[in-house]
N, C-alpha and C. Protein backbone atom coordinates (compact mmCIF):
# COMPACT_ATOMS: atom_id res chain seq x y z
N UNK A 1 154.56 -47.13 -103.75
CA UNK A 1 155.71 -47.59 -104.51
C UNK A 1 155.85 -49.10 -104.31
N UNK A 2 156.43 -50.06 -105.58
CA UNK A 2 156.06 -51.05 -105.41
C UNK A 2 157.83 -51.55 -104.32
N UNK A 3 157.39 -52.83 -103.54
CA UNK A 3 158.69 -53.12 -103.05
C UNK A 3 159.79 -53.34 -103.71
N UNK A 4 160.00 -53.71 -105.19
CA UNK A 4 160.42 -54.35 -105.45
C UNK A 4 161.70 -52.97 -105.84
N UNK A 5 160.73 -51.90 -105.79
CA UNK A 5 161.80 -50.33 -106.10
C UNK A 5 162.62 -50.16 -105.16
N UNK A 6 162.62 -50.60 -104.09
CA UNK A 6 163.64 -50.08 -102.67
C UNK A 6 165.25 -51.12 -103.00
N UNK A 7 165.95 -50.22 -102.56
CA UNK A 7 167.02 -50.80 -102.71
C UNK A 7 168.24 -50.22 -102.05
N UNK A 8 169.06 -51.24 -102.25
CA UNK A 8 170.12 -51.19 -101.16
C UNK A 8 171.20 -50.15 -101.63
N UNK A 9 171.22 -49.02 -100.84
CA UNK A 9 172.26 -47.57 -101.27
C UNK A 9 173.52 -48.12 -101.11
N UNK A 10 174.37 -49.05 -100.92
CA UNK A 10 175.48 -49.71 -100.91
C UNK A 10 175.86 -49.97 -102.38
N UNK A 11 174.92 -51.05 -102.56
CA UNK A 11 174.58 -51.86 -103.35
C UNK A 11 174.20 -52.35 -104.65
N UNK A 12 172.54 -51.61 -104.17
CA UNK A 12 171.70 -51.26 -105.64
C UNK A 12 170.75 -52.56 -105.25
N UNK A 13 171.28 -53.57 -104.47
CA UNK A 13 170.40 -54.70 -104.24
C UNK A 13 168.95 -54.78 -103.89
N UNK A 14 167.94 -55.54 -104.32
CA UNK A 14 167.29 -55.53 -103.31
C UNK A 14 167.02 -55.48 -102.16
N UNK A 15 166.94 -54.97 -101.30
CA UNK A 15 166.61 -54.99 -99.52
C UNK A 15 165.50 -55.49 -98.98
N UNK A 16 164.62 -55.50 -99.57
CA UNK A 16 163.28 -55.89 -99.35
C UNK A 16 162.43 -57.29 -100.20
N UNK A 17 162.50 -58.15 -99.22
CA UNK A 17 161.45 -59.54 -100.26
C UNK A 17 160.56 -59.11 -101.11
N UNK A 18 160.22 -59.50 -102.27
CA UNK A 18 159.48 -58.74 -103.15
C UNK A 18 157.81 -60.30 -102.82
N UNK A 19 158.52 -61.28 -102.41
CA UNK A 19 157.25 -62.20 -101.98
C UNK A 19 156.59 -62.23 -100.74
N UNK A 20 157.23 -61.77 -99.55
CA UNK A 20 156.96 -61.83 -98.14
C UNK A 20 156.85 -59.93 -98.00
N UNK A 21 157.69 -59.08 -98.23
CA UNK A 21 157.95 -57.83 -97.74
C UNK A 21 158.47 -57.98 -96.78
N UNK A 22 159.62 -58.83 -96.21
CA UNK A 22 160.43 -58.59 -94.94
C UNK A 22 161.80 -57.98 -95.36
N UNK A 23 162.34 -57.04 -94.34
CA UNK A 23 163.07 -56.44 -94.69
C UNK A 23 164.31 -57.13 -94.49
N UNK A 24 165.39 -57.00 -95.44
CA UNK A 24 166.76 -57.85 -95.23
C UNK A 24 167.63 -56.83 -94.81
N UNK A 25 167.81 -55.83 -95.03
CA UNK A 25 168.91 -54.44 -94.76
C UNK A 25 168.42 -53.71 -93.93
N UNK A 26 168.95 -52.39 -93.11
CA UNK A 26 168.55 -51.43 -92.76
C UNK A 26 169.13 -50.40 -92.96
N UNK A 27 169.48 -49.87 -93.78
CA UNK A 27 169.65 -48.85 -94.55
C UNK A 27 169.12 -48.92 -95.90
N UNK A 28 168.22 -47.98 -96.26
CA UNK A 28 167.89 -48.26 -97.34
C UNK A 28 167.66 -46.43 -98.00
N UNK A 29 167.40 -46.57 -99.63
CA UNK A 29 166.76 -45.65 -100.16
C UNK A 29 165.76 -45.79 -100.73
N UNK A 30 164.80 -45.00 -101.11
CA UNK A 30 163.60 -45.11 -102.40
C UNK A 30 164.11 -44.95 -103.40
N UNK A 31 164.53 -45.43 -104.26
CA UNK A 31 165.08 -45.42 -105.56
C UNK A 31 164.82 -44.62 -106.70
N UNK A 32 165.00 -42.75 -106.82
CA UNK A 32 164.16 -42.01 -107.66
C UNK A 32 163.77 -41.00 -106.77
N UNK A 33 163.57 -41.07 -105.30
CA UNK A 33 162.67 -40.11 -104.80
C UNK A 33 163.47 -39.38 -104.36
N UNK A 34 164.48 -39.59 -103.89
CA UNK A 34 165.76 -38.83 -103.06
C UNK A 34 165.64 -38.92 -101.45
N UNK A 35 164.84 -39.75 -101.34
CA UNK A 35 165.10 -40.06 -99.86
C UNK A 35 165.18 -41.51 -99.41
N UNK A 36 165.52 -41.41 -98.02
CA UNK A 36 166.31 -42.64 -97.76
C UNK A 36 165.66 -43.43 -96.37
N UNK A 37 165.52 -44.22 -95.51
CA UNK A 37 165.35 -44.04 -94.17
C UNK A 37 166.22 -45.18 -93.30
N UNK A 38 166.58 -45.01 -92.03
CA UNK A 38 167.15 -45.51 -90.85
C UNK A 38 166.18 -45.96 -90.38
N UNK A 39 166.79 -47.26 -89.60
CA UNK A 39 166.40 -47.42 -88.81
C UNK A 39 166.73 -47.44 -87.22
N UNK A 40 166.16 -47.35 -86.59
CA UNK A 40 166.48 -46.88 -85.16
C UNK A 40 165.37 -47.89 -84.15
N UNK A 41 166.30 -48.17 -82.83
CA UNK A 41 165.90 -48.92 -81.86
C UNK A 41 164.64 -48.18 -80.60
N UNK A 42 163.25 -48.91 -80.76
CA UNK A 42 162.79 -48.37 -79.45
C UNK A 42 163.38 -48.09 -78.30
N UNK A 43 163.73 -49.08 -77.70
CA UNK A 43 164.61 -49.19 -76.19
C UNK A 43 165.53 -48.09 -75.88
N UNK A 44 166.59 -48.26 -77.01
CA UNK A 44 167.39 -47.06 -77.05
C UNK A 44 167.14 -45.57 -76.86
N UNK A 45 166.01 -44.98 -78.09
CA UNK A 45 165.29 -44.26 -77.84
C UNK A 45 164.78 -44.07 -76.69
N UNK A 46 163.79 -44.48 -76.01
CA UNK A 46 163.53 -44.29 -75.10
C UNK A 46 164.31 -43.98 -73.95
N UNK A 47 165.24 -45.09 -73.50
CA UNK A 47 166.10 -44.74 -72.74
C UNK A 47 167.30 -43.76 -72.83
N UNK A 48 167.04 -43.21 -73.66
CA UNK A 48 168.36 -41.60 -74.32
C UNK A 48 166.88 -40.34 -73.91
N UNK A 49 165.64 -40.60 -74.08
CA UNK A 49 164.87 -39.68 -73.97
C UNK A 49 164.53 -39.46 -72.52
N UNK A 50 164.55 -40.80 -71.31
CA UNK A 50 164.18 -40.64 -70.49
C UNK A 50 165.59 -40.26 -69.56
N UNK A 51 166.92 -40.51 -69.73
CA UNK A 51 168.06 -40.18 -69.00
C UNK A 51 168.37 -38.80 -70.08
N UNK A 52 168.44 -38.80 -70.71
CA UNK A 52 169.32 -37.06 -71.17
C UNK A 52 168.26 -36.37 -72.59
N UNK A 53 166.52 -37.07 -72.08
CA UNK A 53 165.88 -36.14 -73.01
C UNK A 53 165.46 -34.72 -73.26
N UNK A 54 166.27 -34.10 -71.72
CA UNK A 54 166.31 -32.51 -71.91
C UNK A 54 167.77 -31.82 -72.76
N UNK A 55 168.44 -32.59 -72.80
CA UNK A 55 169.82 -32.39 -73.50
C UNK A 55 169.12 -32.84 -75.53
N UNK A 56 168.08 -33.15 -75.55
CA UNK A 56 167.85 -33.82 -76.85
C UNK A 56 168.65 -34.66 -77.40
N UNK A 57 169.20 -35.69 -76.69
CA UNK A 57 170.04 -37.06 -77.10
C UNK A 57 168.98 -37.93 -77.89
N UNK A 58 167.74 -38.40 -77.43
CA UNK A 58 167.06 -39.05 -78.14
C UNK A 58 166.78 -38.39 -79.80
N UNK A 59 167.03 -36.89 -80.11
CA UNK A 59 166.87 -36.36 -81.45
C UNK A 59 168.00 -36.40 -82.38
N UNK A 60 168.68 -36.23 -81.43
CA UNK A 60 170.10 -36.39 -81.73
C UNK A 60 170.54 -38.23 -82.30
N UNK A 61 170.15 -38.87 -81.93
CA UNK A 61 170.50 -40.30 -82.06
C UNK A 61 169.49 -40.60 -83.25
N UNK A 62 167.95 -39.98 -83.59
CA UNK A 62 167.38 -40.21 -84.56
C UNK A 62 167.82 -39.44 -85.97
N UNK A 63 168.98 -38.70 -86.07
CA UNK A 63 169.37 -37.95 -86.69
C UNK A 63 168.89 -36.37 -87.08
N UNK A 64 168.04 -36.12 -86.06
CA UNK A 64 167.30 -35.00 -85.93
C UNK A 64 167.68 -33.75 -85.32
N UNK A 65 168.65 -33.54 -85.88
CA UNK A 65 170.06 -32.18 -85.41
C UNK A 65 169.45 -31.31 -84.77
N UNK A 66 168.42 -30.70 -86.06
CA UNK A 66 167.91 -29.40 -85.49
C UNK A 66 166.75 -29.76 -84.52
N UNK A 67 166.18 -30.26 -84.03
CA UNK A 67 165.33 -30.53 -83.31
C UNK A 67 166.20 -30.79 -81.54
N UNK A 68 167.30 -31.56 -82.07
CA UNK A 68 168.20 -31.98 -80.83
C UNK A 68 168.86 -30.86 -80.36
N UNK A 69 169.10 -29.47 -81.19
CA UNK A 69 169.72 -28.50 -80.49
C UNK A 69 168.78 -27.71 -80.16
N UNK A 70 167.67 -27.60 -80.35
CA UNK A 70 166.52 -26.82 -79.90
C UNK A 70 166.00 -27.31 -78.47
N UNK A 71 166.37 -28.54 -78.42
CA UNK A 71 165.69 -29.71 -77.14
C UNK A 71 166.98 -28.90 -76.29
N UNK A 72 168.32 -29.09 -76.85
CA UNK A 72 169.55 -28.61 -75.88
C UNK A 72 169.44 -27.32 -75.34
N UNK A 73 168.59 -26.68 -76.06
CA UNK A 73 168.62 -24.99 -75.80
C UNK A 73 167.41 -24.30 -74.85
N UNK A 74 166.31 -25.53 -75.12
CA UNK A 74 164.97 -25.17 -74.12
C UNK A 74 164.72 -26.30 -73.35
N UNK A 75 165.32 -26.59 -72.79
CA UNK A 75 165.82 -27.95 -71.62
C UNK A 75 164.41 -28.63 -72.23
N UNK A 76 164.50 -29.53 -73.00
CA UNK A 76 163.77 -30.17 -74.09
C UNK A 76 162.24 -29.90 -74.11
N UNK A 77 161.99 -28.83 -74.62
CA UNK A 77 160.68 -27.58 -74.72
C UNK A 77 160.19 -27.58 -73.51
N UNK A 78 160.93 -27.03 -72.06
CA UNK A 78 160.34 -26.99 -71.18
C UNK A 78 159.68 -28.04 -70.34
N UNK A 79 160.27 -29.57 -70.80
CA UNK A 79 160.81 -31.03 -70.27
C UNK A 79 158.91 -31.26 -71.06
N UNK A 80 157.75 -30.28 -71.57
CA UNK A 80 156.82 -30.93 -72.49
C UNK A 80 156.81 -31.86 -73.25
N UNK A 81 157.99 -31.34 -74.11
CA UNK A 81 158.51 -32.00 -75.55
C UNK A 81 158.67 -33.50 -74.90
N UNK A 82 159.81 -33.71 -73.77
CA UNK A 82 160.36 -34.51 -73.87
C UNK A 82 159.29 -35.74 -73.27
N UNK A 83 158.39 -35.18 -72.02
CA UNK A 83 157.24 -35.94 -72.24
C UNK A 83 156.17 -36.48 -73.23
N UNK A 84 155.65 -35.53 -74.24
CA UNK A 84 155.20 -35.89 -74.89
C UNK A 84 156.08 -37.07 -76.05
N UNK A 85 157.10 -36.76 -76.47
CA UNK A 85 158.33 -38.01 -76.90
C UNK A 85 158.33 -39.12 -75.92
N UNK A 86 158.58 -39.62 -74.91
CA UNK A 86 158.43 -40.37 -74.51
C UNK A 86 157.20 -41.25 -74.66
N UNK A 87 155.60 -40.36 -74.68
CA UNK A 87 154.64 -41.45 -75.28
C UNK A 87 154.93 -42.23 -76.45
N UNK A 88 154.93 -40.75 -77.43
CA UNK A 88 155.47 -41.06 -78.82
C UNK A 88 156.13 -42.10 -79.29
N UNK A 89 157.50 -42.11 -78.43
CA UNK A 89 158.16 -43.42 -78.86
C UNK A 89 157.71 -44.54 -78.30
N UNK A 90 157.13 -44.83 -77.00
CA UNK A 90 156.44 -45.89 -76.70
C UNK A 90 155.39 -46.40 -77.70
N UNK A 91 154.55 -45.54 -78.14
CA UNK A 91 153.57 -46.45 -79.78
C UNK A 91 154.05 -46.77 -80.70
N UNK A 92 155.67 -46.71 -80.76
CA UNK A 92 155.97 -46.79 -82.17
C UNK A 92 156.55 -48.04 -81.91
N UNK A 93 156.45 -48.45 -83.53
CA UNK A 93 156.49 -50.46 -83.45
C UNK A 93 158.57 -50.17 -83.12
N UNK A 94 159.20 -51.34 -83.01
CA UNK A 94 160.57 -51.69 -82.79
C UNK A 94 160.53 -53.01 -83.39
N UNK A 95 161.87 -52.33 -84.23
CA UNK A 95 162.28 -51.15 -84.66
C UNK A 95 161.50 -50.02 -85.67
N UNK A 96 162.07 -48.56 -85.32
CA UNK A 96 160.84 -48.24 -86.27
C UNK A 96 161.96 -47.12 -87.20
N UNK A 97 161.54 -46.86 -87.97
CA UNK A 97 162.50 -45.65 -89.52
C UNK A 97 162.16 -44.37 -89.05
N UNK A 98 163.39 -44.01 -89.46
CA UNK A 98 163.22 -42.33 -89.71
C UNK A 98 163.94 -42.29 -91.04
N UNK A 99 162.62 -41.13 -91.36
CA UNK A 99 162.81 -40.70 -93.21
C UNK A 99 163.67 -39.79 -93.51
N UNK A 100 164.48 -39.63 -94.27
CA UNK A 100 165.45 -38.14 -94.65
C UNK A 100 165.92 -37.81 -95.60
N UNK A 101 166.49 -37.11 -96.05
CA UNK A 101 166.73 -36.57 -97.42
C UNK A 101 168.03 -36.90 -98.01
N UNK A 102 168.51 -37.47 -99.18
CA UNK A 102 169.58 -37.90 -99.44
C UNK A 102 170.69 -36.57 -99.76
């Protein structure tokens, strides 16, 4: 999709440089597709995954409900999950999006 389609769900504005591709907003939608994405902080993440990632706070903060009450319910898949998340979010650039459905 070209950049110039993203736009600001407030708005309608552009969010995105259509000459550079740097992003000006963080909230945004795809314009047509029905989805939208956040953005969310490494650090944060991480540190919600490594102090209360058996409670699923880190899923919970990415807007990931059902995943965060499943983490709450199997002391975060048997503290696996929450290790393997912790790599996870360490590779991911900061700040990085989560995608979702409008």
């Amino acid at each position: 999709k070209a950049l110039s389609a993203l736009r600001c769900r407030d708005t309608g504005g552009a969010v995105i440089c259509t000459a550079c591709g740097r992003q000006t907003q963080t909230v945004m939608e795809d314009v047509g597709t029905g989805y939208g994405r956040r953005m969310c902080s490494k650090r944060v993440a991480f540190f919600l995954c490594l102090t209360l990632g058996v409670f699923g706070a880190h899923k919970f903060y990415e807007g990931k409900t059902g995943m965060g009450v499943l983490y709450l319910f199997t002391a975060g898949l048997f503290l696996v999950g929450v290790i393997a998340d912790m790599v996870s979010i360490l590779t991911k650039p900061d700040p990085y999006y989560i995608y979702y459905m409008l």
